[in-house]
Protein backbone atom coordinates (compact mmCIF):
# COMPACT_ATOMS: atom_id res chain seq x y z
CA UNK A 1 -110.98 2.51 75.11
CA UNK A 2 -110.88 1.22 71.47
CA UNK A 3 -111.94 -2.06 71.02
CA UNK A 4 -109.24 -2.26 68.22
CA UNK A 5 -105.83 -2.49 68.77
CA UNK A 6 -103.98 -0.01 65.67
CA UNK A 7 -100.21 0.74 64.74
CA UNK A 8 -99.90 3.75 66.84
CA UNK A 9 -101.09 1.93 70.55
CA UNK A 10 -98.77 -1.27 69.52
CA UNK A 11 -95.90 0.91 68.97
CA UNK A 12 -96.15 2.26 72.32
CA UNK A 13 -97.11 -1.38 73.84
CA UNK A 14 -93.72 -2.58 72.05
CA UNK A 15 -91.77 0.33 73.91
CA UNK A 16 -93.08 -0.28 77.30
CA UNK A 17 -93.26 -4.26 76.98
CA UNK A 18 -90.59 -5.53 74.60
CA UNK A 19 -88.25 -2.26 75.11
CA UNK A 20 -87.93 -1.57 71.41
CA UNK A 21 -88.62 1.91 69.91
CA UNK A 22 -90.59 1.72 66.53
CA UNK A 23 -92.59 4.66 64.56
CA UNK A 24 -96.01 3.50 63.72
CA UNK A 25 -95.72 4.23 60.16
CA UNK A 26 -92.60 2.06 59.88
CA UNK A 27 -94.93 -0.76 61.67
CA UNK A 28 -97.23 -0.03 59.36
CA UNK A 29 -95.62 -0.51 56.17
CA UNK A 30 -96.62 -3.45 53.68
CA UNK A 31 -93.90 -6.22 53.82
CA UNK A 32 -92.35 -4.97 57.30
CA UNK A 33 -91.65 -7.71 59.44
CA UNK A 34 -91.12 -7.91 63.57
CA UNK A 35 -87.62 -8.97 62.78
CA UNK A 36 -86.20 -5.90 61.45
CA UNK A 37 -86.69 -4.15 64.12
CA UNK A 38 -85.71 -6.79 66.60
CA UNK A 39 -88.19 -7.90 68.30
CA UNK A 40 -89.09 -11.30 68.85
CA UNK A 41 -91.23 -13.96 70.05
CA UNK A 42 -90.70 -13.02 73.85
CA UNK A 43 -91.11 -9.15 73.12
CA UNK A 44 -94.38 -10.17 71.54
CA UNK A 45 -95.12 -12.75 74.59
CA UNK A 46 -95.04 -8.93 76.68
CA UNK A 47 -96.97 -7.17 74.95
CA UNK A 48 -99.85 -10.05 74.49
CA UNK A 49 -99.49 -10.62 78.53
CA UNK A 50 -100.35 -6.74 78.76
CA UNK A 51 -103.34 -6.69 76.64
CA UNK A 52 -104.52 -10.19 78.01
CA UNK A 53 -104.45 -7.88 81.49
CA UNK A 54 -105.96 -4.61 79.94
CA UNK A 55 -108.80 -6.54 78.03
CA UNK A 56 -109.66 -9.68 80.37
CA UNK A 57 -109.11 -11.87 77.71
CA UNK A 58 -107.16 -14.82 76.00
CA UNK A 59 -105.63 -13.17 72.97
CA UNK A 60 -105.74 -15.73 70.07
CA UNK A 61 -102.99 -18.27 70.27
CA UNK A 62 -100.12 -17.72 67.99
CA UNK A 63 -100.20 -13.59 68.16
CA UNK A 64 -96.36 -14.13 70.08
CA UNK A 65 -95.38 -15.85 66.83
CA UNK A 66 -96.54 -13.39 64.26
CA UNK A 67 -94.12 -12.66 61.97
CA UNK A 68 -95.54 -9.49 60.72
CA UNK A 69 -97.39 -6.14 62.94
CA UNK A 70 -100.00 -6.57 60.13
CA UNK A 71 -100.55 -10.33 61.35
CA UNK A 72 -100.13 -9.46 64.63
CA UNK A 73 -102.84 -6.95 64.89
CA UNK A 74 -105.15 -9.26 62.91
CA UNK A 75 -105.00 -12.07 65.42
CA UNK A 76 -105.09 -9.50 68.43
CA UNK A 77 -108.33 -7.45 66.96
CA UNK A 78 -109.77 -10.95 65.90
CA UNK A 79 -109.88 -11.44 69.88
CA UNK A 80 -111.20 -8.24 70.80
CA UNK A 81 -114.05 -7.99 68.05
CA UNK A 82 -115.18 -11.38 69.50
CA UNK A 83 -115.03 -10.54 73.17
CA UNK A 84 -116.95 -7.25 72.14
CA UNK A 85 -119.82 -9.17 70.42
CA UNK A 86 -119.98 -11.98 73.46
């Protein structure tokens, strides 16, 4: 498994977790924001739970309030790289 978390795997995590279908490339795009495609702080609280329980670890506090999927997978990888180098 990737010890990154990219646009493609948190499209599918926001599908299975927060119930909200998004392309990748739309996630992707510079100024897009979690709001615009509805999904919100709970949605996010899902998916974090779900990689907390995939990874063994405490994703970085404040990824369920990331406004943007760009911030989002900053704080998440941020996590991972660290529990990778521990």
């Amino acid at each position: 498994m990737n010890s990154t978390l990219n646009y493609p795997e948190l499209a599918t995590l926001l599908q299975v977790r927060a119930g909200v279908a998004v392309d990748p490339g739309d996630l992707a795009r510079p100024g897009a924001e979690f709001e615009a495609f509805g999904i919100d702080s709970l949605g996010l609280l899902g998916v974090v739970g779900e990689l907390e329980n995939r990874h063994g670890l405490k994703v970085t506090s404040g990824a369920e309030s990331a406004k943007t999927p760009a911030e989002f997978l900053q704080l998440v990888n941020s996590s991972l790289t660290a529990k990778a180098g521990a």
